[in-house]
Protein backbone atom coordinates (compact mmCIF):
# COMPACT_ATOMS: atom_id res chain seq x y z
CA UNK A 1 120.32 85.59 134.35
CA UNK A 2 123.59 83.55 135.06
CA UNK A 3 125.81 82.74 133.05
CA UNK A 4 126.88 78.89 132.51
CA UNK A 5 127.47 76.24 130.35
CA UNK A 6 125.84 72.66 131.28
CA UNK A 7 127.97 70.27 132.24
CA UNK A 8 126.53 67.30 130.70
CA UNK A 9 126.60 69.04 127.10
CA UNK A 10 129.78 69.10 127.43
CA UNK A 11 130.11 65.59 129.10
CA UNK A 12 127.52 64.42 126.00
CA UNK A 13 130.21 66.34 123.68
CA UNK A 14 133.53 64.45 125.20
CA UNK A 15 131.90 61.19 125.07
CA UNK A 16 130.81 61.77 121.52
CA UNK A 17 134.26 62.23 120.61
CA UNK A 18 135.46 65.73 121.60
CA UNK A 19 133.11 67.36 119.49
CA UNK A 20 134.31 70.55 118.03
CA UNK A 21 132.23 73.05 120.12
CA UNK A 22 131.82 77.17 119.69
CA UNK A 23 130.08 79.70 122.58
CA UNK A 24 127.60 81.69 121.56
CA UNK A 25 124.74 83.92 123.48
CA UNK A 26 121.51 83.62 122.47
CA UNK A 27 119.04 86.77 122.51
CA UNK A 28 117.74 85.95 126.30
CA UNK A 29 121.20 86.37 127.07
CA UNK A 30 121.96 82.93 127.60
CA UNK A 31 125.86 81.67 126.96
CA UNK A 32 125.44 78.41 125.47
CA UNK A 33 128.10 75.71 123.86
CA UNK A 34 126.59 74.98 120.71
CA UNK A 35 128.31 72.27 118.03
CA UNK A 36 130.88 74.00 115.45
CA UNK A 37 128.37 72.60 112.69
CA UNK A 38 125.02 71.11 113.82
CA UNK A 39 123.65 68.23 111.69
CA UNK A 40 120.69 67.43 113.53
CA UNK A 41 118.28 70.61 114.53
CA UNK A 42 115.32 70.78 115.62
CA UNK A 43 113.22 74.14 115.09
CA UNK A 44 110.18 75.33 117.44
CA UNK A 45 108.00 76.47 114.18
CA UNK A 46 108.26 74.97 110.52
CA UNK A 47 107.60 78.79 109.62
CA UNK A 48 111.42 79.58 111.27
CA UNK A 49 111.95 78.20 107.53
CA UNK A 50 111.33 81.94 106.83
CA UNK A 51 114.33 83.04 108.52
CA UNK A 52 116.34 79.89 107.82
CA UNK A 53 116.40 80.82 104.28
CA UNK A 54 117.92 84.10 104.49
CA UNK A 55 121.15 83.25 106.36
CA UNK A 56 121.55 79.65 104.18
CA UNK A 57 121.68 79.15 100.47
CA UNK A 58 120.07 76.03 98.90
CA UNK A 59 117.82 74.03 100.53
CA UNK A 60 117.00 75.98 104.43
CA UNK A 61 115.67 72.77 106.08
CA UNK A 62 118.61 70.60 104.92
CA UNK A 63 119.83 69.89 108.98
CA UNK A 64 116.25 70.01 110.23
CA UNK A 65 115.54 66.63 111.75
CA UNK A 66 111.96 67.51 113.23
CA UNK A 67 109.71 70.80 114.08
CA UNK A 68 105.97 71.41 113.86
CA UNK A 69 103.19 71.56 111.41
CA UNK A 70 102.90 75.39 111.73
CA UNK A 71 103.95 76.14 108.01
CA UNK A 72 101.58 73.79 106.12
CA UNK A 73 98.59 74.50 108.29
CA UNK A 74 98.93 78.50 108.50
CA UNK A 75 100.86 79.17 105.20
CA UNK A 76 99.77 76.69 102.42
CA UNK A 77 100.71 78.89 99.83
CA UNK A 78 104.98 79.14 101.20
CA UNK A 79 104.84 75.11 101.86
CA UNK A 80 103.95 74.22 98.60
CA UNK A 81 106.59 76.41 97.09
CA UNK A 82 109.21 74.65 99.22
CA UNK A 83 108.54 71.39 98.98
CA UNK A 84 108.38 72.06 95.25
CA UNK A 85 111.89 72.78 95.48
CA UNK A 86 113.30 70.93 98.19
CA UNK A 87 110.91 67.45 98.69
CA UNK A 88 112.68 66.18 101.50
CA UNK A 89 111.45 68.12 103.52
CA UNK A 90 108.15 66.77 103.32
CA UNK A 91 110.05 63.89 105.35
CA UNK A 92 110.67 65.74 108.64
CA UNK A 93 109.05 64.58 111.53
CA UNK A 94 106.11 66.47 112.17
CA UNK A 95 106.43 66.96 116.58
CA UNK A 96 103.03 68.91 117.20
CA UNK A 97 100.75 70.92 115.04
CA UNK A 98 101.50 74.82 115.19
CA UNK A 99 104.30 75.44 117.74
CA UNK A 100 106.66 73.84 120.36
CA UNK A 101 104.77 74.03 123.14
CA UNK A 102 102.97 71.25 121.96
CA UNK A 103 106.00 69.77 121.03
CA UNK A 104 106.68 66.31 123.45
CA UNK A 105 110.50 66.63 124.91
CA UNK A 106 111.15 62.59 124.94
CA UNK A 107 110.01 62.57 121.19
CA UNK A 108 112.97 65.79 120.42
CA UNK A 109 114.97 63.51 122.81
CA UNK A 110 114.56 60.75 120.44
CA UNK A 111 115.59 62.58 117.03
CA UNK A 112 119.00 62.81 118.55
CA UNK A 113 119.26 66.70 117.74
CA UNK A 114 122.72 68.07 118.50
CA UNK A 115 120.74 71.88 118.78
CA UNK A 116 117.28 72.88 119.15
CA UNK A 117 116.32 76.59 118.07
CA UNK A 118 113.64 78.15 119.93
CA UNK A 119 111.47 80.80 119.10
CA UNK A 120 110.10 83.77 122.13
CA UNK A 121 106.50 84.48 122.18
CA UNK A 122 104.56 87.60 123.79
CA UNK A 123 102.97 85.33 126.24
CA UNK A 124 105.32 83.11 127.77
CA UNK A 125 104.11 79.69 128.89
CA UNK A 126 104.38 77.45 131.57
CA UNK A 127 106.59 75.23 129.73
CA UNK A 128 108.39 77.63 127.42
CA UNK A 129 111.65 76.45 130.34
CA UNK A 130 110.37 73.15 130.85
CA UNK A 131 111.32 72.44 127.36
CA UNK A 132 114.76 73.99 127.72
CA UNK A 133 115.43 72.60 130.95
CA UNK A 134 114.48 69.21 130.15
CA UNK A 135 116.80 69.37 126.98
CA UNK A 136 119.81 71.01 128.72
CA UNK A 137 119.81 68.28 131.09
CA UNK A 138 119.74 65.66 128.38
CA UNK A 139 122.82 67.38 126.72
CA UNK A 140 121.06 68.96 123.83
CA UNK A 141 121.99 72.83 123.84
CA UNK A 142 118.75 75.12 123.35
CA UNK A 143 118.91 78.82 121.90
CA UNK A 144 116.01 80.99 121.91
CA UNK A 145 116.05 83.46 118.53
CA UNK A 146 113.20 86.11 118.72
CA UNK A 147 111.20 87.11 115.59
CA UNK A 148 108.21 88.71 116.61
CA UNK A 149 107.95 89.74 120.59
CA UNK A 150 110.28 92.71 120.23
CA UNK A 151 111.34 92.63 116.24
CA UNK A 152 112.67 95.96 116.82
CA UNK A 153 115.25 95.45 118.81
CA UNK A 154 115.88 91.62 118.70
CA UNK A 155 115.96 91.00 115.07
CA UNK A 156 118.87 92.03 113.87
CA UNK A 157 121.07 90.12 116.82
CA UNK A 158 118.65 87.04 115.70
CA UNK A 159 119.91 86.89 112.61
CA UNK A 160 123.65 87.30 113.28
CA UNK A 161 122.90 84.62 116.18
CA UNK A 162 121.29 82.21 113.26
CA UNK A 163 124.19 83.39 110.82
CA UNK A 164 127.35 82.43 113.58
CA UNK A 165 125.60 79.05 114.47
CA UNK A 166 124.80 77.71 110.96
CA UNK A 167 127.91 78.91 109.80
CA UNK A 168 126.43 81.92 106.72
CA UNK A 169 127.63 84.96 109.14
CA UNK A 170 128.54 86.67 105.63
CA UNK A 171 124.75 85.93 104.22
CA UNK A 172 123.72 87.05 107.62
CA UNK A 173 125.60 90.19 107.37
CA UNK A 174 124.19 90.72 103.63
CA UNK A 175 120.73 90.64 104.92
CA UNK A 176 121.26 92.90 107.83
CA UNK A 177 122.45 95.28 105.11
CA UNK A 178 119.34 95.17 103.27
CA UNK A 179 116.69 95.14 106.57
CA UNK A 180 118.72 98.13 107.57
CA UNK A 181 118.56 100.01 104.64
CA UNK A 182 115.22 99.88 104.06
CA UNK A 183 114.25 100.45 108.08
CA UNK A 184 116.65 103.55 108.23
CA UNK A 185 114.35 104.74 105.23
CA UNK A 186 111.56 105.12 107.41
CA UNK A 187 112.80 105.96 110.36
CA UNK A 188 114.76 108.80 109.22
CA UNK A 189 112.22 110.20 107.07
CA UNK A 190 109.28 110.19 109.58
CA UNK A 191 112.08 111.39 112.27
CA UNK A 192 112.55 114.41 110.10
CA UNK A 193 108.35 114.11 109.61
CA UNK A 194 106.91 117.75 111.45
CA UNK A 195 102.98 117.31 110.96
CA UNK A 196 100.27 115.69 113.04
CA UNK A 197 100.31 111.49 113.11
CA UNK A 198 97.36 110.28 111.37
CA UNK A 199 95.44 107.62 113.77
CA UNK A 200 95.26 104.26 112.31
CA UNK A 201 93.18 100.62 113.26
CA UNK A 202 95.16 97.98 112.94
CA UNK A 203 92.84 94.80 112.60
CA UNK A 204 93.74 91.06 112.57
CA UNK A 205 92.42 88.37 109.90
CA UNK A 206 89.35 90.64 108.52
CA UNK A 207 86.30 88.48 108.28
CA UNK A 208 88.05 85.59 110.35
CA UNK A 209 85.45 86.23 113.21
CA UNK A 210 81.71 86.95 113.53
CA UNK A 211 82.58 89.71 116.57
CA UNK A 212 84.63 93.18 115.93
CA UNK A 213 87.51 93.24 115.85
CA UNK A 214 90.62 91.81 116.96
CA UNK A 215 93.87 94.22 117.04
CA UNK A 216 97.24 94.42 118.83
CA UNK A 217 97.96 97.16 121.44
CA UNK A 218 101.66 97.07 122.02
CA UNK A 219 104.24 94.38 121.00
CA UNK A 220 104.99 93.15 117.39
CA UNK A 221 102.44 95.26 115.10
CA UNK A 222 101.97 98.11 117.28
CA UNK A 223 105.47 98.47 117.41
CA UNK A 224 105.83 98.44 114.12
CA UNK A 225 103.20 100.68 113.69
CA UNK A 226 104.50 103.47 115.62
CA UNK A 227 107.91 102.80 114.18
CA UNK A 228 106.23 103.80 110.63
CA UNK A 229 104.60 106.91 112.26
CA UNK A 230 101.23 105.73 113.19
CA UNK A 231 99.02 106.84 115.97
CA UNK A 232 97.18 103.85 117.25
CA UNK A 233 94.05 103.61 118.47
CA UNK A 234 94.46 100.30 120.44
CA UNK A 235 97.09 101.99 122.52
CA UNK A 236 96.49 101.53 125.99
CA UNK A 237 93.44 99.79 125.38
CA UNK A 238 94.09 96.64 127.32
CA UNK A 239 97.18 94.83 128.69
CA UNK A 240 97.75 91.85 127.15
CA UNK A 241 99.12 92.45 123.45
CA UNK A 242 96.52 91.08 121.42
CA UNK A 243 92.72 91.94 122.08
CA UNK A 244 89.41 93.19 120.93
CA UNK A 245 87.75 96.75 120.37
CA UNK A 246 84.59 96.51 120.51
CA UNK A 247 82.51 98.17 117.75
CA UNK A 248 81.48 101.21 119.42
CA UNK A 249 85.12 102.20 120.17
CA UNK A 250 86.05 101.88 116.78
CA UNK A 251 83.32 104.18 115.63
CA UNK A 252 83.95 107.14 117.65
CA UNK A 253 87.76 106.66 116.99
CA UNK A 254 86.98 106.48 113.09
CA UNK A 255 90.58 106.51 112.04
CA UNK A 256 92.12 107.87 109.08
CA UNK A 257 93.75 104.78 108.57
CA UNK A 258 92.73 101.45 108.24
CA UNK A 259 94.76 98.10 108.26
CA UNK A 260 94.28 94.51 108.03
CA UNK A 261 96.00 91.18 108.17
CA UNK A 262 95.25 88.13 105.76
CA UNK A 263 96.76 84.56 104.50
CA UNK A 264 93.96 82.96 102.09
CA UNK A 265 95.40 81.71 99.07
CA UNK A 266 93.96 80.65 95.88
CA UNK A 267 94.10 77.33 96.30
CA UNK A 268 94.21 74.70 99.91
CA UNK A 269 92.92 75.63 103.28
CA UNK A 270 91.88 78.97 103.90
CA UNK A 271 92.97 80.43 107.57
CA UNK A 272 91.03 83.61 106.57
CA UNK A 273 88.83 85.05 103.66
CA UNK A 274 91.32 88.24 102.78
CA UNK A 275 93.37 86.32 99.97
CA UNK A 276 97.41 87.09 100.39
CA UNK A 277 100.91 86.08 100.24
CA UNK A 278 102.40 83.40 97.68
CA UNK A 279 100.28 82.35 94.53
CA UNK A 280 97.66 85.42 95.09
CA UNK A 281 97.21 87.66 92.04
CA UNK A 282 96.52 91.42 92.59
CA UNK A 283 93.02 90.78 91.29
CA UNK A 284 92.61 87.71 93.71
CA UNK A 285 93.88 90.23 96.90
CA UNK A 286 91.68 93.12 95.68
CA UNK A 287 88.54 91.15 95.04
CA UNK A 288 88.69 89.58 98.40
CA UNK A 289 89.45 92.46 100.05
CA UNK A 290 86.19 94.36 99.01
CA UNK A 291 83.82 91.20 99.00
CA UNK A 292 84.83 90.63 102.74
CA UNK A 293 84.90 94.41 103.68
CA UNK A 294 81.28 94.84 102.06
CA UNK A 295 80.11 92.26 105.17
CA UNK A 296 81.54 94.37 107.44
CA UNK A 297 78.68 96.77 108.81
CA UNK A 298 80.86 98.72 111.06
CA UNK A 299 83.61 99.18 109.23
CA UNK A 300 82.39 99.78 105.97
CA UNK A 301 81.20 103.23 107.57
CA UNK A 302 84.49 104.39 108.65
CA UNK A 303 85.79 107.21 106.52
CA UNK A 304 89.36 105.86 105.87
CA UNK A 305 87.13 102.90 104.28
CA UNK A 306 85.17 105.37 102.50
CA UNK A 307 87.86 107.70 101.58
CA UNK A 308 90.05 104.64 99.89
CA UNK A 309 92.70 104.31 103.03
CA UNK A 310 92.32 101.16 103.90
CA UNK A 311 94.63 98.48 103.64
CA UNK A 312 95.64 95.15 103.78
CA UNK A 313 98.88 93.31 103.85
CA UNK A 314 99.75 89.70 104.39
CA UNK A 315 99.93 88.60 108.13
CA UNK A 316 102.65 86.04 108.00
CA UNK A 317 105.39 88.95 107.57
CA UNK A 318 104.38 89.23 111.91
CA UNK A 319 106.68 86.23 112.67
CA UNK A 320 109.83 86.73 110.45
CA UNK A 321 112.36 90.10 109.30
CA UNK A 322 110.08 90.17 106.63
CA UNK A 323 108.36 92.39 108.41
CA UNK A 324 110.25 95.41 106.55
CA UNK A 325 107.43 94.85 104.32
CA UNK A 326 105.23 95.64 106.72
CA UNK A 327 106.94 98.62 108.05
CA UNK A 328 106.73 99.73 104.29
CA UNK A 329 103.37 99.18 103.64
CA UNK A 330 102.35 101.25 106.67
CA UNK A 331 104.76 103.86 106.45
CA UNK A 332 103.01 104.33 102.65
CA UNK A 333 99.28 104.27 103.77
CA UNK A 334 99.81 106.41 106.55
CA UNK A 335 102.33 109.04 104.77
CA UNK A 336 101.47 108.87 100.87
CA UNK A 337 103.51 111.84 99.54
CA UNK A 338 105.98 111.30 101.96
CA UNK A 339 106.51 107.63 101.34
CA UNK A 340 105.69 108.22 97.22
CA UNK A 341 108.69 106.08 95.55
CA UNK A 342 108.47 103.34 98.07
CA UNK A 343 107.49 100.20 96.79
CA UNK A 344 106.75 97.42 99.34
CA UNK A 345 106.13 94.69 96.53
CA UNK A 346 109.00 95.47 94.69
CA UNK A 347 110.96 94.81 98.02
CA UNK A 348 109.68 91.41 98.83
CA UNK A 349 110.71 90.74 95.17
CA UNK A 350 113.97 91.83 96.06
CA UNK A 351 113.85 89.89 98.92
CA UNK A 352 113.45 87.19 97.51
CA UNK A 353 115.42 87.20 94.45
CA UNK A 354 118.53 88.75 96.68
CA UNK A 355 118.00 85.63 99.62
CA UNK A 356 115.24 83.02 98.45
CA UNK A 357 115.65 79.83 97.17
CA UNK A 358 112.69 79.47 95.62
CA UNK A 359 111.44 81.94 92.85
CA UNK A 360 108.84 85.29 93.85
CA UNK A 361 104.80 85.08 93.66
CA UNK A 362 102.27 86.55 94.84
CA UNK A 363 100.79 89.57 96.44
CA UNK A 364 101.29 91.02 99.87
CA UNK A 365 99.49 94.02 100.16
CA UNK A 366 96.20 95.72 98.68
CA UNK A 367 93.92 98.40 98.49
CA UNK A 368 90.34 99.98 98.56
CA UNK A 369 89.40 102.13 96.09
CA UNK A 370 87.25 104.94 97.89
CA UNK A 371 83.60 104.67 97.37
């Protein structure tokens, strides 16, 4: 893709009053002029709030001016926390419900953003440009940060990209540190790793529908997956990322591993049954776990379910670098001895007590006891 730098940002700039400007290049390798320190941003997901936090100290949202309803709907349990702490940013314009593409470009327009972050998804859509086109040309720069379509690769440089244009590279840096640290952990320990790779499901909100069973093939989990040393059986299964076994697959398969996803929380509106994440107790995540397993016919009768190696662990870590936890979690179900002295929950506490403003809860993994 060409380089270039619009010419009416920079117009929009001179007329604002020479605007101090910096170049930076976002991760689909765009060069854009972006302001030396944006007051006005709009985000493409409230749940970028996630990633905001770990480059910025104090309040994350504090230049947001608008961004959707993603965060409240999908993660109750993370909202509340925040606007516990910060309560402004109950205040931000709400500009569609879950993401940007349902955000309207004349009402951005309107907020007067001087940068709008953008998030990549798996399946690009027919306006994923229209929105950055239409923005370009009204002088608003646009850069596109990628959290969950390649994480292995893309977000690192996201990070550094979020660090350089809200001015935290050094809290950037500090995180890159830590996600590095505890990736290299896995990676060089199932590198050095000799014996067969156990075969794993990898299932999405257990219990969220009637029909069996929803799981990811390549792309953000899988990858993730196969990073931790995981043999999945979606591979290859269909095209698209995201899509269904059916329950006769997952039978013969019968994996020796089995993961799920879940967000319930105590309290608020439920986006699944398997209670995780922020407020949840290990009692809360355990019991939920095993009441919504024992409705699942089919895969109550595989053997990792029987054997007590099946897992769950909370699905909002797909979107963000929290994801390390995720790595961690599967890394230790997959590769017990070999993975013995990891703790994944006493890394999100360090994660959060090393980068969060607001203070650790929760639980975001769990286990079945074998039967």
């Amino acid at each position: 893709m060409p380089k270039f730098i619009p010419s009416l940002l920079i117009s929009c700039m001179l007329l604002a009053g020479a605007v101090q400007a910096k170049t930076v290049t976002d991760i689909s390798q765009r060069t854009v002029e972006v302001p030396e320190n944006p007051q006005r941003i709009v985000v493409g997901e409230s749940r970028m709030l996630y990633t905001l936090a770990l480059v910025q100290d104090g309040n994350p949202a504090q230049h947001v001016v608008g961004w959707p309803g993603d965060m409240a709907s999908l993660d109750a349990q993370s909202w509340a926390m925040y606007l516990k702490a910060f309560p402004d940013i109950g205040k931000i314009p709400l500009l569609g419900q879950n993401n940007y593409t349902q955000m309207n470009v004349e009402k951005v327009i309107a907020l007067k953003p001087d940068l709008v972050i953008l998030p990549i998804y798996a399946k690009k859509q027919d306006d994923h440009d229209v929105m950055q086109e239409a923005l370009t040309k009204a002088g608003i720069p646009v850069i596109y940060v990628d959290l969950r379509v390649d994480q292995l690769h893309n977000t690192i440089p996201s990070v550094k990209l979020l660090g350089d244009v809200l001015n935290h590279p050094e809290k950037a840096a500090r995180f890159i540190t830590f996600y590095q640290q505890h990736m290299n952990r896995v990676q060089e320990r199932i590198a050095a790793y000799q014996g067969k790779k156990p075969t794993v499901m990898l299932q999405l909100h257990l219990g969220r529908r009637e029909a069996c069973c929803t799981t990811v093939s390549h792309g953000n989990l899988a990858d993730l997956l196969a990073f931790a040393g995981g043999d999945n059986i979606a591979k290859g299964a269909f095209k698209s990322v995201y899509g269904d076994l059916n329950p006769e697959a997952v039978i013969v398969a019968n994996p020796d591993v089995y993961i799920t996803t879940g967000m319930a929380g105590p309290e608020g509106k439920r986006v699944s049954n398997l209670m995780l994440g922020p407020q949840v107790t290990q009692e809360e995540a355990a019991q939920s776990f095993r009441q919504v397993m024992d409705q699942q016919p089919v895969l109550s009768t595989l053997k990792a379910v029987r054997e007590g190696r099946a897992y769950s662990v909370w699905h909002n870590f797909y979107l963000s670098p929290y994801h390390l936890v995720d790595v961690e979690v599967f890394a230790k179900a997959m590769y017990p001895q070999l993975f013995k002295d990891v703790d994944p929950q006493q890394t999100m506490k360090d994660l959060y007590q090393q980068f969060l403003p607001v203070p650790f809860s929760g639980t975001y993994w769990s286990t079945l006891p074998a039967k």
